[in-house]
C-alpha atoms as a PDB file:
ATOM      1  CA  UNK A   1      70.817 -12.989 -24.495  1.00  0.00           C
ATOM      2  CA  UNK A   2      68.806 -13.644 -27.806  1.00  0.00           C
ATOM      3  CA  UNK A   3      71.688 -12.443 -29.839  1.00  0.00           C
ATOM      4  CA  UNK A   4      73.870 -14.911 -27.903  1.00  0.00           C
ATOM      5  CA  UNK A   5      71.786 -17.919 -28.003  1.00  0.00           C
ATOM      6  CA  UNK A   6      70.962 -17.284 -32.085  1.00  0.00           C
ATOM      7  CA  UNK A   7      74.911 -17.489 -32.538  1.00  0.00           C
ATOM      8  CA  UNK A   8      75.672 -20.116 -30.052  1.00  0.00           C
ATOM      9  CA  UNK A   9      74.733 -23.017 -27.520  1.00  0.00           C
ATOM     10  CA  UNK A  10      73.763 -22.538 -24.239  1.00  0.00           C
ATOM     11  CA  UNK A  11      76.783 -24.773 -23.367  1.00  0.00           C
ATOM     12  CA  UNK A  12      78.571 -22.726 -24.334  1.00  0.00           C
ATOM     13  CA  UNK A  13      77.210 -19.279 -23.000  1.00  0.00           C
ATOM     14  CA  UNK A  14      76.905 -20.740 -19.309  1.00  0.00           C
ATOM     15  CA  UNK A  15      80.715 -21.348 -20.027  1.00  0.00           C
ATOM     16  CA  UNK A  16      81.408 -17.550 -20.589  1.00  0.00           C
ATOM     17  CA  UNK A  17      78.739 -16.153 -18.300  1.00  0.00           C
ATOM     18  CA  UNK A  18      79.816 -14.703 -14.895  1.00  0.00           C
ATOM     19  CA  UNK A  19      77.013 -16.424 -12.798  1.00  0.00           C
ATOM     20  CA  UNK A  20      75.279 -19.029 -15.562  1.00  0.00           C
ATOM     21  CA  UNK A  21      72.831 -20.422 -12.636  1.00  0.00           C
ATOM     22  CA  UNK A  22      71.436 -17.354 -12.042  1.00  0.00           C
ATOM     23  CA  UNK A  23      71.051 -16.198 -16.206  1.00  0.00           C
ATOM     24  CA  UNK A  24      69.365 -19.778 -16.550  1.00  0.00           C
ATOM     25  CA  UNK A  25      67.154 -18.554 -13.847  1.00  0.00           C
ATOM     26  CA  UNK A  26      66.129 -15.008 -15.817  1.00  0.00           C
ATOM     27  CA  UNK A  27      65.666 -17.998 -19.133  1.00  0.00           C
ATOM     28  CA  UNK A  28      63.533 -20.234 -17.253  1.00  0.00           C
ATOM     29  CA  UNK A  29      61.646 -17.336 -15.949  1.00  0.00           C
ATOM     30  CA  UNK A  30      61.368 -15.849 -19.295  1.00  0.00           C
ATOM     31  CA  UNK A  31      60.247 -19.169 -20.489  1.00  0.00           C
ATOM     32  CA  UNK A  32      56.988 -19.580 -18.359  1.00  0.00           C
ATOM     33  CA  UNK A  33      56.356 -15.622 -18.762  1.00  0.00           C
ATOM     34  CA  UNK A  34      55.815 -16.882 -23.131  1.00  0.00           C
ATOM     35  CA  UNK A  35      54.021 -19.908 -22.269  1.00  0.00           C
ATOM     36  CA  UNK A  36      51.757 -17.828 -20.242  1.00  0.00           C
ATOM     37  CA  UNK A  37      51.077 -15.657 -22.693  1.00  0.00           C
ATOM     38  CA  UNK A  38      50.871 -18.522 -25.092  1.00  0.00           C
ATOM     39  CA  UNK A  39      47.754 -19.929 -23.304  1.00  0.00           C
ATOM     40  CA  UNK A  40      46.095 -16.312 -23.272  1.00  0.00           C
ATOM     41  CA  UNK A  41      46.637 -15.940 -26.773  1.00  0.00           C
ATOM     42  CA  UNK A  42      45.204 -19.488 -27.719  1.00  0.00           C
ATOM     43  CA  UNK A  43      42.480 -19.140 -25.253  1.00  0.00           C
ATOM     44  CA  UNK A  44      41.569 -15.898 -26.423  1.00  0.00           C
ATOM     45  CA  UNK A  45      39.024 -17.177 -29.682  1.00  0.00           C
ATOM     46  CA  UNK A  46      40.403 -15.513 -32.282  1.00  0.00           C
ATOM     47  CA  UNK A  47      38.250 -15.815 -35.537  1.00  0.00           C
ATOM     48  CA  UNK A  48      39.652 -18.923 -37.694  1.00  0.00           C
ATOM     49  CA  UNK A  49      41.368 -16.490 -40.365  1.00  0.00           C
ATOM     50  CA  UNK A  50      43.164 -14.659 -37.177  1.00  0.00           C
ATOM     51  CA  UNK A  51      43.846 -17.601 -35.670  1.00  0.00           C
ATOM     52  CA  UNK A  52      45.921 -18.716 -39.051  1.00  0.00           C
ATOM     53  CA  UNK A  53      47.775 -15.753 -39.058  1.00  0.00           C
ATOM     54  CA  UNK A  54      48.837 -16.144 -35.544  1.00  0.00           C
ATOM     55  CA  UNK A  55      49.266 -19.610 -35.390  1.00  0.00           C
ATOM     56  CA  UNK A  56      50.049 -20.686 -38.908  1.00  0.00           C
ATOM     57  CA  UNK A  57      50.907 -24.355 -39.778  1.00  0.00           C
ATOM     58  CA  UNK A  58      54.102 -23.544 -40.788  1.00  0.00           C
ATOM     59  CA  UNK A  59      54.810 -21.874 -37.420  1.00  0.00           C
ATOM     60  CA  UNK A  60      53.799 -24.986 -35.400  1.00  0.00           C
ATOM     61  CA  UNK A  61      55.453 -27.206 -37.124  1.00  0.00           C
ATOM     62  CA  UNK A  62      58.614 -25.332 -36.751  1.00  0.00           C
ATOM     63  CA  UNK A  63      57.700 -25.573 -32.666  1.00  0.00           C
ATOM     64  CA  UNK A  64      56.704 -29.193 -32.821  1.00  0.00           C
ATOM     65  CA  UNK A  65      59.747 -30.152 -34.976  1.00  0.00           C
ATOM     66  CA  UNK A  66      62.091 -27.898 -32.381  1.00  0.00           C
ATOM     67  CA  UNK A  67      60.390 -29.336 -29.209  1.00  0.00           C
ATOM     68  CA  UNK A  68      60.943 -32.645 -30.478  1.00  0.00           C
ATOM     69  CA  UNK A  69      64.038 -33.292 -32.643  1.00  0.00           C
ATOM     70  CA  UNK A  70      65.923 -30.385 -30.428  1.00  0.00           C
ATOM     71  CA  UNK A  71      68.536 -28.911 -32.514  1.00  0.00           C
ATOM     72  CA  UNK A  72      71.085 -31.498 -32.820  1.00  0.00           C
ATOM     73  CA  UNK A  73      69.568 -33.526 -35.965  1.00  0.00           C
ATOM     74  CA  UNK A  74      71.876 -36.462 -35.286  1.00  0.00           C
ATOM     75  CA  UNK A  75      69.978 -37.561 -32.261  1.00  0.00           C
ATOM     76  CA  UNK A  76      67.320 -39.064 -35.079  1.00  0.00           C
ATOM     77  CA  UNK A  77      70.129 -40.344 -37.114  1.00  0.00           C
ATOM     78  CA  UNK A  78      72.147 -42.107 -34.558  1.00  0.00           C
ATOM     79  CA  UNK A  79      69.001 -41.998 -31.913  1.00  0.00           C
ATOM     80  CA  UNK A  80      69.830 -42.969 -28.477  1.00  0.00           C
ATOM     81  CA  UNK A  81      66.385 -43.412 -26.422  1.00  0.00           C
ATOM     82  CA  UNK A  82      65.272 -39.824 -24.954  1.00  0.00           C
ATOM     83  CA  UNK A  83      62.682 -39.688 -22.318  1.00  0.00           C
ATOM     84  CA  UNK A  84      61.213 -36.396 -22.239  1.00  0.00           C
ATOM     85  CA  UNK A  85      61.201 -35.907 -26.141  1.00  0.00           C
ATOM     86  CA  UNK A  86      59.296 -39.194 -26.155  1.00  0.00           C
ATOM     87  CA  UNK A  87      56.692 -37.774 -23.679  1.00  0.00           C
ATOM     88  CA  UNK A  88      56.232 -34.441 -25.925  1.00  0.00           C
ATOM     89  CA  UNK A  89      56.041 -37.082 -29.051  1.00  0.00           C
ATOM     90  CA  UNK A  90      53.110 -38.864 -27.455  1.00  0.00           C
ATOM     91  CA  UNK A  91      51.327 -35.670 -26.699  1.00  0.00           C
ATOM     92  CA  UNK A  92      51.678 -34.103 -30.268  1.00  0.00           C
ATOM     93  CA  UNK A  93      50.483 -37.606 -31.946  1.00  0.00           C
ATOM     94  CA  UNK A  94      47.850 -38.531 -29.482  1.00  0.00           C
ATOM     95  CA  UNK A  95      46.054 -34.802 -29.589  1.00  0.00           C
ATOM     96  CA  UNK A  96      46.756 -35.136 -33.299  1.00  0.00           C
ATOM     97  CA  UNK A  97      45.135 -38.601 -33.989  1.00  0.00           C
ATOM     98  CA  UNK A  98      42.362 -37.547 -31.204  1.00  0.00           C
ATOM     99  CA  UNK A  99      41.650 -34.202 -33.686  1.00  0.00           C
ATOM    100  CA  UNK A 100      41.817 -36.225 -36.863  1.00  0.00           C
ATOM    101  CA  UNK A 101      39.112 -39.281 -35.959  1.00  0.00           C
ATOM    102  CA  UNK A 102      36.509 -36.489 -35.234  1.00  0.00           C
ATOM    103  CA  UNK A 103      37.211 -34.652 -38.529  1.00  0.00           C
ATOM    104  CA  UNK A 104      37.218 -37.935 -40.121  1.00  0.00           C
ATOM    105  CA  UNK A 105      33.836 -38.738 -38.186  1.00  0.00           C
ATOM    106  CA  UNK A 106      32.319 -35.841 -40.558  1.00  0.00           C
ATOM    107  CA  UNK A 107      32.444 -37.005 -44.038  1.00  0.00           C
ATOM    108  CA  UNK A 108      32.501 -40.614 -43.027  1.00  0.00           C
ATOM    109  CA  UNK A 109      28.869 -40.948 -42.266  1.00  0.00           C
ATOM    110  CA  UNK A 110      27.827 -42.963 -45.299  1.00  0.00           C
ATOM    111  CA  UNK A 111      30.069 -45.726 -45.004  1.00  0.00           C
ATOM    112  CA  UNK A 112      29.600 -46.417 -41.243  1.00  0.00           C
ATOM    113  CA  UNK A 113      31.255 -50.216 -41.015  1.00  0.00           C
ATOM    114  CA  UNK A 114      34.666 -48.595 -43.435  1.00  0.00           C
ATOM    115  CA  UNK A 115      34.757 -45.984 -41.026  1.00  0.00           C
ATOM    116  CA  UNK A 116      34.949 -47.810 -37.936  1.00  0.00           C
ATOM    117  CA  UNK A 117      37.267 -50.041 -39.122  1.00  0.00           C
ATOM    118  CA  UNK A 118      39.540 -46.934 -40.038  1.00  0.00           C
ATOM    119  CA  UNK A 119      38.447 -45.258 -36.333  1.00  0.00           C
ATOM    120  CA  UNK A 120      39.749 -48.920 -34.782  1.00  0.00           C
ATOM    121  CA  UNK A 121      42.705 -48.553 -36.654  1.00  0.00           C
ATOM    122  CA  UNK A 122      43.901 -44.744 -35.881  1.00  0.00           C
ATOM    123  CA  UNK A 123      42.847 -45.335 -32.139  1.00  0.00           C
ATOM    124  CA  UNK A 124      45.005 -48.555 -32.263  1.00  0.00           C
ATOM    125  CA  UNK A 125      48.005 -46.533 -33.172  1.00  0.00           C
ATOM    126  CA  UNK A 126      47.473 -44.154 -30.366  1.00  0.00           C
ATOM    127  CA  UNK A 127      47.675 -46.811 -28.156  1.00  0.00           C
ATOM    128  CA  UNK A 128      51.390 -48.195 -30.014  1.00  0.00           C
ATOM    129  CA  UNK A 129      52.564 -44.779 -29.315  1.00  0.00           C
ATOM    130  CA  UNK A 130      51.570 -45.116 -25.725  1.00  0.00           C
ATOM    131  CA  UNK A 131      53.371 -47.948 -25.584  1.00  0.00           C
ATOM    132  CA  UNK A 132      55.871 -46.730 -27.162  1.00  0.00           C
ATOM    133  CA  UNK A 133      56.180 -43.848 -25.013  1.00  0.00           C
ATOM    134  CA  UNK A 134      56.071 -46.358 -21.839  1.00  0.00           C
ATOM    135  CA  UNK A 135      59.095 -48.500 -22.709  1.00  0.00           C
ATOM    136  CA  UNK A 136      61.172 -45.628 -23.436  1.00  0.00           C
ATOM    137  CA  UNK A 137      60.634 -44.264 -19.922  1.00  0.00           C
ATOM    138  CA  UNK A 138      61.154 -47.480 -18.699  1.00  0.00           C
ATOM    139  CA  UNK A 139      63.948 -48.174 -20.171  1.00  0.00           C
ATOM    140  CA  UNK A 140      65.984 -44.680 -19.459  1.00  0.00           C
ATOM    141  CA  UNK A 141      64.742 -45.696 -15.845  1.00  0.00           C
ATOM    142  CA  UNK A 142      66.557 -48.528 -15.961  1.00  0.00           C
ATOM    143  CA  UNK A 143      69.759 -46.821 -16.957  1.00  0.00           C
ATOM    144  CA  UNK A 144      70.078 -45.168 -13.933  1.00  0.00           C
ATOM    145  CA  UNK A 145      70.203 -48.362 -12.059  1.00  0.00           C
ATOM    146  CA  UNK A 146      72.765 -50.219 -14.659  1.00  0.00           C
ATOM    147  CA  UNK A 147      74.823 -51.613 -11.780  1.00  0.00           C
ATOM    148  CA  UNK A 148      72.197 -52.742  -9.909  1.00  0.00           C
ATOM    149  CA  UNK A 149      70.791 -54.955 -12.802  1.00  0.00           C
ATOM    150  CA  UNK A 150      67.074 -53.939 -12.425  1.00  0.00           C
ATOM    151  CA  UNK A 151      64.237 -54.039 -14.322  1.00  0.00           C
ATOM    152  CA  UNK A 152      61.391 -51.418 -14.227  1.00  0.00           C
ATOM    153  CA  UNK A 153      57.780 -52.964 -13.460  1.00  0.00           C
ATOM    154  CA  UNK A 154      55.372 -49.851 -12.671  1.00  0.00           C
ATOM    155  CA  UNK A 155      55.635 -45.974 -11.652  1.00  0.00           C
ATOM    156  CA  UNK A 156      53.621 -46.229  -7.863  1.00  0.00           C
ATOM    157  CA  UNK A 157      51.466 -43.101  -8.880  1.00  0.00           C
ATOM    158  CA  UNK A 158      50.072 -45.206 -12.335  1.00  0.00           C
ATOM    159  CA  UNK A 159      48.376 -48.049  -9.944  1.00  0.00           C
ATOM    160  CA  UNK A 160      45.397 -47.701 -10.502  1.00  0.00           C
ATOM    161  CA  UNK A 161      45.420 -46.661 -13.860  1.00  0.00           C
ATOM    162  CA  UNK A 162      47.517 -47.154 -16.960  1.00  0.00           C
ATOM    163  CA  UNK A 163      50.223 -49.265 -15.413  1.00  0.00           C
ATOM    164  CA  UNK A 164      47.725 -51.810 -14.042  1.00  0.00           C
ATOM    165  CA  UNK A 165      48.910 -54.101 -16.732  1.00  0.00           C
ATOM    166  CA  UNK A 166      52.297 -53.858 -16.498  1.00  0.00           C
ATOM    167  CA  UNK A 167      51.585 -54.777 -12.557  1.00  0.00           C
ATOM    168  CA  UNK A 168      49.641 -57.588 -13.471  1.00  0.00           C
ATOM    169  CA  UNK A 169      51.783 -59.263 -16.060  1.00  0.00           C
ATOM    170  CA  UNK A 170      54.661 -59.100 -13.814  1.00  0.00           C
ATOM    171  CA  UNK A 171      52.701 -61.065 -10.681  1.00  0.00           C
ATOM    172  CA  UNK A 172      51.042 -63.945 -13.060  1.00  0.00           C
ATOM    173  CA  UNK A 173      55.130 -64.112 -14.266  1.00  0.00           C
ATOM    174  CA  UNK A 174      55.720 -64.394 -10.698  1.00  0.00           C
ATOM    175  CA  UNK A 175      52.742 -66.621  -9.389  1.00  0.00           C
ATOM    176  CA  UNK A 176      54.395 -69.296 -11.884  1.00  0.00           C
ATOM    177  CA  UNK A 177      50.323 -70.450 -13.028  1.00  0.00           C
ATOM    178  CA  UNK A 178      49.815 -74.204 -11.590  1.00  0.00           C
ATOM    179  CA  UNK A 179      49.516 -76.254 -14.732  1.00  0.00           C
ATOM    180  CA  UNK A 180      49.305 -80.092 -14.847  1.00  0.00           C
ATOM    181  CA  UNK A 181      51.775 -81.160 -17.161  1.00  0.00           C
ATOM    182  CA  UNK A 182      50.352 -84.519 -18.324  1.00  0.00           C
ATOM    183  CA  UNK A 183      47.276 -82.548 -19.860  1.00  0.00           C
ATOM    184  CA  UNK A 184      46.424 -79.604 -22.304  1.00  0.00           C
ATOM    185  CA  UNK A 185      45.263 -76.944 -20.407  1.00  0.00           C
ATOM    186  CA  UNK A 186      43.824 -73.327 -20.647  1.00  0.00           C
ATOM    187  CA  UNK A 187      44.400 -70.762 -18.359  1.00  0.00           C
ATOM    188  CA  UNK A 188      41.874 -68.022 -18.241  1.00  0.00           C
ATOM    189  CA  UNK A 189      41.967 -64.696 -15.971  1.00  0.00           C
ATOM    190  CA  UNK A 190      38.558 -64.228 -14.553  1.00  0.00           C
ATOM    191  CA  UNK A 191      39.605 -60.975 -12.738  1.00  0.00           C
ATOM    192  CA  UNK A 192      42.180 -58.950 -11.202  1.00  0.00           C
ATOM    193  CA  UNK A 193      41.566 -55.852  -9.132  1.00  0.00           C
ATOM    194  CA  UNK A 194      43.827 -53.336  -7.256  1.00  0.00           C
ATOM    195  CA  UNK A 195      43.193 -51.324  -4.389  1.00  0.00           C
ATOM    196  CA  UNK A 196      45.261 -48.750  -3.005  1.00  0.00           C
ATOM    197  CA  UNK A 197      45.331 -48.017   1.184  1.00  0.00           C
ATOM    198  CA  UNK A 198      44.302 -44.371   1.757  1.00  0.00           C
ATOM    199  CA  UNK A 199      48.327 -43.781   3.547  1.00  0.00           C
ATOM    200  CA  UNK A 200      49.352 -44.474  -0.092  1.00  0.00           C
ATOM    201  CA  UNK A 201      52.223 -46.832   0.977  1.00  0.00           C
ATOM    202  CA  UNK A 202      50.703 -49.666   0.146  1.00  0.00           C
ATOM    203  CA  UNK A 203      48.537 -51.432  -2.644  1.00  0.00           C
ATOM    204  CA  UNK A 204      46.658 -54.784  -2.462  1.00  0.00           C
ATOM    205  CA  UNK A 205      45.950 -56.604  -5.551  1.00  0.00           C
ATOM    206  CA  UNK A 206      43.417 -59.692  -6.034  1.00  0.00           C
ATOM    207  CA  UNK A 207      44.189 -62.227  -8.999  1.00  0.00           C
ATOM    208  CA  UNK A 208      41.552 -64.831  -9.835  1.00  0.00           C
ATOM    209  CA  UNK A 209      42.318 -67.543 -12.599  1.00  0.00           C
ATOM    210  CA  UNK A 210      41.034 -70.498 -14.083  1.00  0.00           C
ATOM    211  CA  UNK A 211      42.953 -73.688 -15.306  1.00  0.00           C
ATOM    212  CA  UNK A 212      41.115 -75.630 -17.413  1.00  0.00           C
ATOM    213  CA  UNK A 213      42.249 -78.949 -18.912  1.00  0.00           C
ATOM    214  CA  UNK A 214      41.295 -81.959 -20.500  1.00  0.00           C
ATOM    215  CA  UNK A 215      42.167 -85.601 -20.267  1.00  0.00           C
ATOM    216  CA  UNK A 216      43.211 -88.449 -23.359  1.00  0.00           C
ATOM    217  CA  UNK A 217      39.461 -89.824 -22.793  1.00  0.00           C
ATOM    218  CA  UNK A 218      37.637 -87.042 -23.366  1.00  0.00           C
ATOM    219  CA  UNK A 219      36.489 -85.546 -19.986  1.00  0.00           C
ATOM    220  CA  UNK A 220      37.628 -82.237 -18.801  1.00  0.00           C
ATOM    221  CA  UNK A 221      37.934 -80.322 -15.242  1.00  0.00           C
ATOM    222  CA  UNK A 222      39.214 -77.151 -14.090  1.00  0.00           C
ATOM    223  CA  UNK A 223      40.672 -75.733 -10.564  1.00  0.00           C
ATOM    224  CA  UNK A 224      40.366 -71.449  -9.733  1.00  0.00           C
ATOM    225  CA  UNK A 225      43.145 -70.324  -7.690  1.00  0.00           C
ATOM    226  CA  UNK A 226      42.776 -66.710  -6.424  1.00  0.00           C
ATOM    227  CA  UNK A 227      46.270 -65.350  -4.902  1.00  0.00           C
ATOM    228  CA  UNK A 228      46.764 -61.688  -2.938  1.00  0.00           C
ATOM    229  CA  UNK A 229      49.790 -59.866  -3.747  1.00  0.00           C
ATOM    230  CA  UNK A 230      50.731 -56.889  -1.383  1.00  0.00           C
ATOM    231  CA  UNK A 231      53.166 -54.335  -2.411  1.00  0.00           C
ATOM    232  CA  UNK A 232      54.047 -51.757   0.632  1.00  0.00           C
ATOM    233  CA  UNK A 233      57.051 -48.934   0.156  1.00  0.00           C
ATOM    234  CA  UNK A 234      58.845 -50.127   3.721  1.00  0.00           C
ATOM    235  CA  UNK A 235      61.447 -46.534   2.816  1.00  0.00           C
ATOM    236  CA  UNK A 236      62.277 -44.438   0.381  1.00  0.00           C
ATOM    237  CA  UNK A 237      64.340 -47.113  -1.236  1.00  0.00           C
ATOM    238  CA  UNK A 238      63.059 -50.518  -0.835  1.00  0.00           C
ATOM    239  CA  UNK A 239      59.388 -51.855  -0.928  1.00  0.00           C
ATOM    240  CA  UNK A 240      58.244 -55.366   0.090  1.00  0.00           C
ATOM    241  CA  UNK A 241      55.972 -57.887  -2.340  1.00  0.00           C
ATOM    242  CA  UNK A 242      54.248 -60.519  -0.715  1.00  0.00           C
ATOM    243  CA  UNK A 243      52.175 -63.016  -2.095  1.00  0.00           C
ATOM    244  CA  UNK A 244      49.680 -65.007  -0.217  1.00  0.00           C
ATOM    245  CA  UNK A 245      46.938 -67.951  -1.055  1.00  0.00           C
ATOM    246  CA  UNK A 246      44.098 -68.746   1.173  1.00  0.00           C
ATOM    247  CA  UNK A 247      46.065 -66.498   3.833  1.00  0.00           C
ATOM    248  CA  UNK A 248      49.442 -68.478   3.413  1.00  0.00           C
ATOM    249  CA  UNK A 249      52.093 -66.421   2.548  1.00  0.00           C
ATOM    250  CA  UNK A 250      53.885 -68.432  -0.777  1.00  0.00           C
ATOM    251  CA  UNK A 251      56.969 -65.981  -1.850  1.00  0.00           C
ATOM    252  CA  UNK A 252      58.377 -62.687  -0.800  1.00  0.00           C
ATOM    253  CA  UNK A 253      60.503 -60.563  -2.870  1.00  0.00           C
ATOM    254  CA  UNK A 254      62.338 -57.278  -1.592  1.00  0.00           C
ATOM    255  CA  UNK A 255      62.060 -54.428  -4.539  1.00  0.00           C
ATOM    256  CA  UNK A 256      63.292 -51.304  -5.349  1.00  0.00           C
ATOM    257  CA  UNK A 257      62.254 -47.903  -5.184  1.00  0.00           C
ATOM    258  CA  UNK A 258      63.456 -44.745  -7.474  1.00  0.00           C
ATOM    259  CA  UNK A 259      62.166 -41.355  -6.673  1.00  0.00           C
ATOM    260  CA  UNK A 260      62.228 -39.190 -10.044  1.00  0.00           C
ATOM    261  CA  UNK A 261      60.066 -36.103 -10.639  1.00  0.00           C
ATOM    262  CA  UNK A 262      57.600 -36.665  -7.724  1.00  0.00           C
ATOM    263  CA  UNK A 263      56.971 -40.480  -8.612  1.00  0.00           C
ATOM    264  CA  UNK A 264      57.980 -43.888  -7.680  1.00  0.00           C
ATOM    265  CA  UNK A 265      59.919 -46.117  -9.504  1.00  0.00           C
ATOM    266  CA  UNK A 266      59.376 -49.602  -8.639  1.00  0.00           C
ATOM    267  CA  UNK A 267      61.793 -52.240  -9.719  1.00  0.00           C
ATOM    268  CA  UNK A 268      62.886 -55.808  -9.455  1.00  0.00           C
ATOM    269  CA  UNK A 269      66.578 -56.769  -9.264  1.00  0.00           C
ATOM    270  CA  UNK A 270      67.500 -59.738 -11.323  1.00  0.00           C
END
């Protein structure tokens, strides 16, 4: 099977294999056997001058390059947006960037303020690949619901955590902030917290702001609104948003829900 997949795709050896499905299965299996023994090896703390023998730079960048790029070059020259190869991306920069900032942390100790600036700065760009990351998943989310026109607003298993604030951008959209239109005003989040109910069907989310204005003659006021949104997964395609102020219910809106690889999808139609 090595001799076949040097010389060709696997396209093209499932095409001329008897029973492909169950050859893929012997790959896959073969597959977690070398990862497995990947881990031992790594975890086994082999002296540095072993270790770059074993795991040379050369030979991990061959990996990393193959894991990412694949080996059909043309996907970065015409690139078309690729959700798992973004996900490996992410990991290779972020563990990379991580590494780097505490072997820059070493010889940077005499120029503290320079070397914060440049710690800011590398940790910054670990967040732009996150986000980079994000949109690409959101995007190849989207699609997969083309004909239903939707847009992707948070995975269900991300609440709490890194999706908060793709949750919370989407409900101050929706709230439509109360401004007064005759004054400048300034509209200031105090707070917004999420709780999720232990059945995991349902998450409650508190948003407190502040609109601040003031008037031609000089004097200046400000209301706080604080509005309840409740997102609960009615089935395993639909989920309910409800938003309420001072317990009065003041929009509804039905969305969708995607399962994909043990997580939700939740979207909005347009």
């Amino acid at each position: 099977m090595r001799k076949k997949l040097t010389n060709q795709n696997w396209e093209y050896v499932a095409k001329h294999d008897a029973n492909p499905s169950q050859t893929f299965t012997r790959l896959r299996s073969k597959v977690d056997h070398a990862f497995n023994d990947f881990e031992v090896l790594l975890g086994a703390k082999f002296p540095e001058d072993k270790e770059e023998i074993l795991f040379s730079a050369d030979k991990i960048r061959r990996l990393a390059e193959a894991l990412v790029r694949g080996s059909d070059y043309n996907a970065l020259q015409y690139p078309t947006l690729q959700r798992r190869r973004s996900q490996l991306a992410l990991i290779f920069a972020e563990e990379g960037i991580k590494f780097l900032i505490t072997q820059y942390s070493l010889f940077s100790k005499r120029t503290p303020s320079l070397s914060q600036t440049a710690i800011d700065e590398l940790e910054r760009t670990i967040q732009i690949c996150r986000d980079i990351s994000d949109e690409v998943q959101s995007r190849s989310i989207e699609s997969k619901t083309q004909k239903e026109r939707t847009t992707h607003i948070f995975d269900w298993n991300s609440v709490p955590g890194k999706h908060e604030r793709r949750l919370r951008d989407f409900l101050i959209e929706l709230i439509k902030i109360k401004e007064r239109h005759d004054t400048d005003t300034h509209i200031s989040l105090n707070s917004f917290q999420v709780k999720k109910h232990e059945d995991n069907r349902k998450l409650e989310c508190t948003i407190d702001y502040e609109v601040a204005w003031q008037y031609e003659w000089g004097d200046s006021d400000s209301d706080e609104y604080i509005y309840t949104a409740i997102i609960e997964i009615q089935s395993n395609k639909r989920a309910v948003l409800s938003i309420r102020e001072g317990g009065q219910v003041k929009a509804e809106q039905e969305l969708l829900v995607i399962e994909d690889k043990n997580d939700l999808h939740i979207m909005k139609k347009e």
